[in-house]
C-alpha atoms as a PDB file:
ATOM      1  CA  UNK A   1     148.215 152.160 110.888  1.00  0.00           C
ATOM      2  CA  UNK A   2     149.563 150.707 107.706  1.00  0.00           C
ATOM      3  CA  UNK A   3     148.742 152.334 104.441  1.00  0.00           C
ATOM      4  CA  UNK A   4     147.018 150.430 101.958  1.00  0.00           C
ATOM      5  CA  UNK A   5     149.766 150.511  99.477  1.00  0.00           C
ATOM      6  CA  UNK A   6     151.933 148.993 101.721  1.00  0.00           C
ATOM      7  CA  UNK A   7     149.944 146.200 102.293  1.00  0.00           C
ATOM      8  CA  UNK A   8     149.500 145.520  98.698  1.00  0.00           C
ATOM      9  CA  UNK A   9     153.846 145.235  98.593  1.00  0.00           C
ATOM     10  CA  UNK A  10     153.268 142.460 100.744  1.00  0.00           C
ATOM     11  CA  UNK A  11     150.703 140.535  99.640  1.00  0.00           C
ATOM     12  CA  UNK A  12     150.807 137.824  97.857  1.00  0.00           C
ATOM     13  CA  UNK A  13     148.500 139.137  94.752  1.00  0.00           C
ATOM     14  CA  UNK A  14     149.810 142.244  94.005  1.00  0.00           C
ATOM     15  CA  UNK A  15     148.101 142.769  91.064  1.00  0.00           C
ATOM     16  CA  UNK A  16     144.915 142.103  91.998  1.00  0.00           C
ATOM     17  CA  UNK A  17     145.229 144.323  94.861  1.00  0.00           C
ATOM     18  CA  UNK A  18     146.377 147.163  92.274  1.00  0.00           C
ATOM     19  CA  UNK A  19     143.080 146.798  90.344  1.00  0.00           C
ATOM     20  CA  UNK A  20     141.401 147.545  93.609  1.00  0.00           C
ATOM     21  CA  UNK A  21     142.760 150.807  94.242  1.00  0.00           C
ATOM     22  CA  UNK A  22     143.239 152.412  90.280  1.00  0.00           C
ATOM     23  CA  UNK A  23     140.518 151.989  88.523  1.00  0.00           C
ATOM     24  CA  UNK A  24     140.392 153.604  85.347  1.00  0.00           C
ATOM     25  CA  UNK A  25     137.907 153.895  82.296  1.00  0.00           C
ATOM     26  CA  UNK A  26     139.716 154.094  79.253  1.00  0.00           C
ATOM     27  CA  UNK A  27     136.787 154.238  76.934  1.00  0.00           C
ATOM     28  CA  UNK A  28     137.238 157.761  76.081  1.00  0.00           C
ATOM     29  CA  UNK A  29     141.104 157.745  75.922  1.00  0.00           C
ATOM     30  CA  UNK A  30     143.999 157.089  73.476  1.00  0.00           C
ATOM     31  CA  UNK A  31     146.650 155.169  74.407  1.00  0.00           C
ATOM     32  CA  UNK A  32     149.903 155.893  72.153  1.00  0.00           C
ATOM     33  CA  UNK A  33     153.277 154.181  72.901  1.00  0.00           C
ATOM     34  CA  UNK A  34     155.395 156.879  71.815  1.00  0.00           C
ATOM     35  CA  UNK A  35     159.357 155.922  71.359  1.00  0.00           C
ATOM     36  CA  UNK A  36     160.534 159.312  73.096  1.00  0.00           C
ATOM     37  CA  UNK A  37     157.981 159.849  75.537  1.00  0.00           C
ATOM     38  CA  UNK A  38     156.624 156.743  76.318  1.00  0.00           C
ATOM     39  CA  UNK A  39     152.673 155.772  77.283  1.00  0.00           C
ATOM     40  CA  UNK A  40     150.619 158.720  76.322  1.00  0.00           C
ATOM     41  CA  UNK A  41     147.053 158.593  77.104  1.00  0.00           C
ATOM     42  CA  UNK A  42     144.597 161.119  75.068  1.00  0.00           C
ATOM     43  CA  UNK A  43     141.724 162.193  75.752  1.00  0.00           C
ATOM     44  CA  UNK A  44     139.248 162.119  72.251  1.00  0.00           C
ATOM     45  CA  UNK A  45     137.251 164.473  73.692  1.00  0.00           C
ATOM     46  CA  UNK A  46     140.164 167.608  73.869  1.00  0.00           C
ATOM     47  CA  UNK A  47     138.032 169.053  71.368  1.00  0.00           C
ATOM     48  CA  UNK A  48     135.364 169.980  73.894  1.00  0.00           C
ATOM     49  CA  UNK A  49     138.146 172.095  76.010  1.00  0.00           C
ATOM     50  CA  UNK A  50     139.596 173.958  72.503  1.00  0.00           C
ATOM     51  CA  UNK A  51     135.956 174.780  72.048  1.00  0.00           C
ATOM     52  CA  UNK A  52     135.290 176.139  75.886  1.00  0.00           C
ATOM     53  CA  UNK A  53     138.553 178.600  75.615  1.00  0.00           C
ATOM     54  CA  UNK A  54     137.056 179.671  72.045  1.00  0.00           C
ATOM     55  CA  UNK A  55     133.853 180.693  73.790  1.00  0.00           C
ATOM     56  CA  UNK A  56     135.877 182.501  76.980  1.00  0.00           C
ATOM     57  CA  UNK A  57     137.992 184.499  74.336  1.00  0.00           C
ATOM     58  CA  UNK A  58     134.727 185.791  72.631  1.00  0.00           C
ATOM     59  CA  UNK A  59     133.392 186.910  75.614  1.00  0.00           C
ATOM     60  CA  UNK A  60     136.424 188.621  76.962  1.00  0.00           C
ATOM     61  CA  UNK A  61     136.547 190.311  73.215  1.00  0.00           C
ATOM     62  CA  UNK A  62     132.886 191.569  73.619  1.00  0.00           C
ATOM     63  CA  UNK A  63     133.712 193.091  77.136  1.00  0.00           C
ATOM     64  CA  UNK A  64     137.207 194.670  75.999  1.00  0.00           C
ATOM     65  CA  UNK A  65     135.336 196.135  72.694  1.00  0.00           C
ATOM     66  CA  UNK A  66     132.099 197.261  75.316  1.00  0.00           C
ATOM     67  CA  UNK A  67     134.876 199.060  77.848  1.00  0.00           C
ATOM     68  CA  UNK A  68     136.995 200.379  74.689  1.00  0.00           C
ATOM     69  CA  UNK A  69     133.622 202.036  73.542  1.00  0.00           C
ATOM     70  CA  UNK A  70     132.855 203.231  76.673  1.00  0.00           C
ATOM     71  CA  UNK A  71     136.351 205.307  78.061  1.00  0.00           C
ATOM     72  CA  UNK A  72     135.522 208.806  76.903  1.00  0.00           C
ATOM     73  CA  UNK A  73     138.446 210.234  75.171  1.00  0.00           C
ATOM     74  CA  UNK A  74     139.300 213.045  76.150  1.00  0.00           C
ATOM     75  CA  UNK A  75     142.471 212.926  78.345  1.00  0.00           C
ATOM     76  CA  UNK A  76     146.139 211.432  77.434  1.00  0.00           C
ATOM     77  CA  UNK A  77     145.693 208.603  80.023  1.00  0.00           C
ATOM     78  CA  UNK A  78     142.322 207.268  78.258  1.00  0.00           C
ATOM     79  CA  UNK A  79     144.578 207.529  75.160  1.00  0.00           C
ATOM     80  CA  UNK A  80     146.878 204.945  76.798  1.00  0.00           C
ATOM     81  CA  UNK A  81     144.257 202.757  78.013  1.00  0.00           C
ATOM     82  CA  UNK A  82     142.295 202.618  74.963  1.00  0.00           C
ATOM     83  CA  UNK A  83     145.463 201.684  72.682  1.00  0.00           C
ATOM     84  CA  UNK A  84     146.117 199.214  75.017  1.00  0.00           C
ATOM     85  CA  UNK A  85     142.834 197.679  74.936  1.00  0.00           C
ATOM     86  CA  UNK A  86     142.982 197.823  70.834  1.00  0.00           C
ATOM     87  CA  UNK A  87     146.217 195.622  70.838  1.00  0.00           C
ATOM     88  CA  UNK A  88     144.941 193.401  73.554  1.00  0.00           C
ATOM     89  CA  UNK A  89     141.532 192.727  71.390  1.00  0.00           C
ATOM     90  CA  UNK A  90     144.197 192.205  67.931  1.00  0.00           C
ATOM     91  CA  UNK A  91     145.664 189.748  70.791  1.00  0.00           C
ATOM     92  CA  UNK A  92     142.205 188.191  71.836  1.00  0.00           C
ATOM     93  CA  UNK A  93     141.479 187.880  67.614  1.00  0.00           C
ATOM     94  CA  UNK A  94     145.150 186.227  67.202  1.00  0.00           C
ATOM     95  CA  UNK A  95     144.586 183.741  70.187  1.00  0.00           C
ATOM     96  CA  UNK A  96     140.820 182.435  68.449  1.00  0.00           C
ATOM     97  CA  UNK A  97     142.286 181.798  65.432  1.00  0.00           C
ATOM     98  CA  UNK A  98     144.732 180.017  67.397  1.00  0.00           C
ATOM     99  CA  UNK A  99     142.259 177.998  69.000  1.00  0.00           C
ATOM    100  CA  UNK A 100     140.263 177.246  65.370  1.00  0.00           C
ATOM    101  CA  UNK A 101     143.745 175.925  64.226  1.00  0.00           C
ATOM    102  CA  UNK A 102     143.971 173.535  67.192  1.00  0.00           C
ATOM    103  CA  UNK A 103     140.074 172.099  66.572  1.00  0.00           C
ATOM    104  CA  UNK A 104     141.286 171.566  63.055  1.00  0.00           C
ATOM    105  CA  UNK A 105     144.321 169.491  63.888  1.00  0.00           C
ATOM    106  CA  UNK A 106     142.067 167.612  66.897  1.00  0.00           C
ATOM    107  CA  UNK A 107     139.278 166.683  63.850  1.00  0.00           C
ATOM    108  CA  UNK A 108     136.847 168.956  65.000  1.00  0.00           C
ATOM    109  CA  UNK A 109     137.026 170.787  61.650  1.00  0.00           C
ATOM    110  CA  UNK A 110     133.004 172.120  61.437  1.00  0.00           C
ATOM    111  CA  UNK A 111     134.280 173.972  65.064  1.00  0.00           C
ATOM    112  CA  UNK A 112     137.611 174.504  63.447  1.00  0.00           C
ATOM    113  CA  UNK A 113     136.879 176.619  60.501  1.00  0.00           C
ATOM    114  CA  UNK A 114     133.623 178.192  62.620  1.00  0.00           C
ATOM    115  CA  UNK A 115     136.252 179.795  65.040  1.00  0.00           C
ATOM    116  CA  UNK A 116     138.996 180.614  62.618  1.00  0.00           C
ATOM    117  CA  UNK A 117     136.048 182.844  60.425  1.00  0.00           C
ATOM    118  CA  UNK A 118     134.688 184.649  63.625  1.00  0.00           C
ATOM    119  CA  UNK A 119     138.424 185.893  64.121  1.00  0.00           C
ATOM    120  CA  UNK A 120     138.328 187.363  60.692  1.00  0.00           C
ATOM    121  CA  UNK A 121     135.452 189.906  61.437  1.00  0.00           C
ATOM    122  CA  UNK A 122     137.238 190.572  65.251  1.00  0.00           C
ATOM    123  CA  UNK A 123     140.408 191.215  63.473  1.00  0.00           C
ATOM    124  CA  UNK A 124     138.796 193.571  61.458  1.00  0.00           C
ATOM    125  CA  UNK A 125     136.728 195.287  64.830  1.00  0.00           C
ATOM    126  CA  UNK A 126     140.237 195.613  66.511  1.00  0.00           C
ATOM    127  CA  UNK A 127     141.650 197.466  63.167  1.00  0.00           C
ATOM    128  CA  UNK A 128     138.797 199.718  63.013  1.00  0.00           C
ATOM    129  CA  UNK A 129     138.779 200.088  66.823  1.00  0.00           C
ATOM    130  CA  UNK A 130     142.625 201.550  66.840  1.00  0.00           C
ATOM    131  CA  UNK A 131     141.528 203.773  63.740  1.00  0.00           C
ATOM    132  CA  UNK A 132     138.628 205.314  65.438  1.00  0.00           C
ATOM    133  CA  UNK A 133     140.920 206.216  68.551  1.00  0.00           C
ATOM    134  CA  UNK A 134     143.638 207.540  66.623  1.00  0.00           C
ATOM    135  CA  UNK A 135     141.199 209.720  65.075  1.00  0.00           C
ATOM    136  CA  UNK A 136     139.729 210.817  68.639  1.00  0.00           C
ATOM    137  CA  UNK A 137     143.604 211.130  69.506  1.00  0.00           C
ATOM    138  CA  UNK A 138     144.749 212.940  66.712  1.00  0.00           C
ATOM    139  CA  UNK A 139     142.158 215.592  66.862  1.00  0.00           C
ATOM    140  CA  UNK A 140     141.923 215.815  70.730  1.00  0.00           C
ATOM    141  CA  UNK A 141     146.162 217.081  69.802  1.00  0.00           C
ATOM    142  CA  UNK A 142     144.911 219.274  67.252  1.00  0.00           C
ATOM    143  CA  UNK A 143     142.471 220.717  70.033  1.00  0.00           C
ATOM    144  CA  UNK A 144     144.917 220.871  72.621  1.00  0.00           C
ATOM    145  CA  UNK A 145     147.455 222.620  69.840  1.00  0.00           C
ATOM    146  CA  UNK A 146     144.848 224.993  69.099  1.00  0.00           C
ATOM    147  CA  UNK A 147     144.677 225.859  72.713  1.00  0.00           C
ATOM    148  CA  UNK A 148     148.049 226.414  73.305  1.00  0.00           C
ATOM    149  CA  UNK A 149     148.790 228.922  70.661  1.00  0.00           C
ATOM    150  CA  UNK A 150     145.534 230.819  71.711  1.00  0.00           C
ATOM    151  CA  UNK A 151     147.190 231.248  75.354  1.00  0.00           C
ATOM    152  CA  UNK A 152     150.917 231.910  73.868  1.00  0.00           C
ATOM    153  CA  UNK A 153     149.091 234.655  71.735  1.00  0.00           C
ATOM    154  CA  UNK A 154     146.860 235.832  74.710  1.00  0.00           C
ATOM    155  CA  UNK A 155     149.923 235.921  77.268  1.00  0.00           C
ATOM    156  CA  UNK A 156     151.772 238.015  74.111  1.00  0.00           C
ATOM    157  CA  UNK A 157     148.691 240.798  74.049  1.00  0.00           C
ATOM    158  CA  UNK A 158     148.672 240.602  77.820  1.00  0.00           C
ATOM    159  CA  UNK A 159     148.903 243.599  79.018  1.00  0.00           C
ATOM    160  CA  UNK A 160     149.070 244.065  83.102  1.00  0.00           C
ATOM    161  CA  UNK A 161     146.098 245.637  84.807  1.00  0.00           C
ATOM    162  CA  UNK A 162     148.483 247.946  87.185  1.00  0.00           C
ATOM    163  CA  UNK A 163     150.024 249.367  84.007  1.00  0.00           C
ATOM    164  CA  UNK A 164     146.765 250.650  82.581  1.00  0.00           C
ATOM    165  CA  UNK A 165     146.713 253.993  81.904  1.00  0.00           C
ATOM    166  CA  UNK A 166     144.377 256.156  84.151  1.00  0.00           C
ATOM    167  CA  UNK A 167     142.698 259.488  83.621  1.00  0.00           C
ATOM    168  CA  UNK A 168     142.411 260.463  87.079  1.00  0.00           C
ATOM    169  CA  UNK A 169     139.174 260.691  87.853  1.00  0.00           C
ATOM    170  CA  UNK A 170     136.963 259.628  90.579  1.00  0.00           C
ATOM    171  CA  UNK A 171     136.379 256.168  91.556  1.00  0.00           C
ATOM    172  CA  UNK A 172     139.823 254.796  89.346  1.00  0.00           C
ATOM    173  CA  UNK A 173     141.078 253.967  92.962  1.00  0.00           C
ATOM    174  CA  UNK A 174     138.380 253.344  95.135  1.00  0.00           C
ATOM    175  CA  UNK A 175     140.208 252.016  98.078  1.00  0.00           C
ATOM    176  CA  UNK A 176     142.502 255.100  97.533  1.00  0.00           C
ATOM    177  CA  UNK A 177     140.218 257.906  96.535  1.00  0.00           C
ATOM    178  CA  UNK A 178     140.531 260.302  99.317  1.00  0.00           C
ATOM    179  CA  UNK A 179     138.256 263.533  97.322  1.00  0.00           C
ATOM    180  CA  UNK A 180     134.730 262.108  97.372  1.00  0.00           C
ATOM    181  CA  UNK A 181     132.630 263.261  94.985  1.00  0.00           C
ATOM    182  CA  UNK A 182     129.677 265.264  95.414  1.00  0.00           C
END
């Protein structure tokens, strides 16, 4: 069975044929004839997308930050994850007021400048995020330091149990004891 396209190569009215088969609405596009890259059609309504991404990026800041607040701290692992999760929500803040720049440059400045001042107070979250785990971090090493030289000085006033000194009397040895008392 022929395809369709083929058939329009040999009819007669090619072009008519064509119109049957694309049919475009271009009432929402821009069409610029670029030198370089030739016929670039635009969407005017890009804006919309910039604006969906800025929403997604808030929410995945909110769960980080909720997750972040939630790890307890209180092993060298969680210490990883939760510096991790500080420079990924720096990342998340860096990416919005990416995304505000771009809504600016599309002419959506009202959504422009709205996105570009919520990064400021996530920017600030993240800072204040990394300083409240290095403080969690720094004094669960002070803890664990504090730890250590208590077992360094208990091992160094350890004395062994069979070295003790015995008097002799009955029930030192109880296993051993062979003159019951009376």
């Amino acid at each position: 069975m022929p395809s369709k396209f083929l058939y329009c190569e040999k009819s007669k009215n090619f072009s008519t044929d064509m119109k049957e088969i694309i049919d475009i609405e271009w009432e929402n596009a821009e069409i610029i004839d670029h030198p370089v890259y030739g016929v670039l059609v635009l969407s005017k309504d890009r804006w919309k997308n910039w604006v969906f991404r800025s929403m997604i990026v808030i929410m995945v800041y909110i769960s980080i930050s909720t997750i972040l607040l939630a790890i307890p701290k209180s092993t060298e692992f969680n210490f990883i994850v939760s510096y991790i999760l500080c420079g990924s929500m720096f990342v998340l803040s860096f990416w919005l007021s990416m995304c505000g720049w771009m809504l600016n440059r599309l002419g959506s400045l009202k959504y422009g400048w709205l996105f570009i001042f919520l990064s400021l107070p996530m920017y600030i979250g993240s800072y204040f995020m990394t300083l409240k785990t290095k403080k969690y971090d720094i004094s669960y090493s002070k803890i664990k330091d504090e730890i250590k030289k208590l077992k360094e000085e208990e091992m160094k006033n350890y004395q062994d149990p069979r070295l003790y000194a015995i008097s002799g009397e009955y029930g030192e040895w109880e296993d051993e004891d062979f003159v019951k008392g009376g």
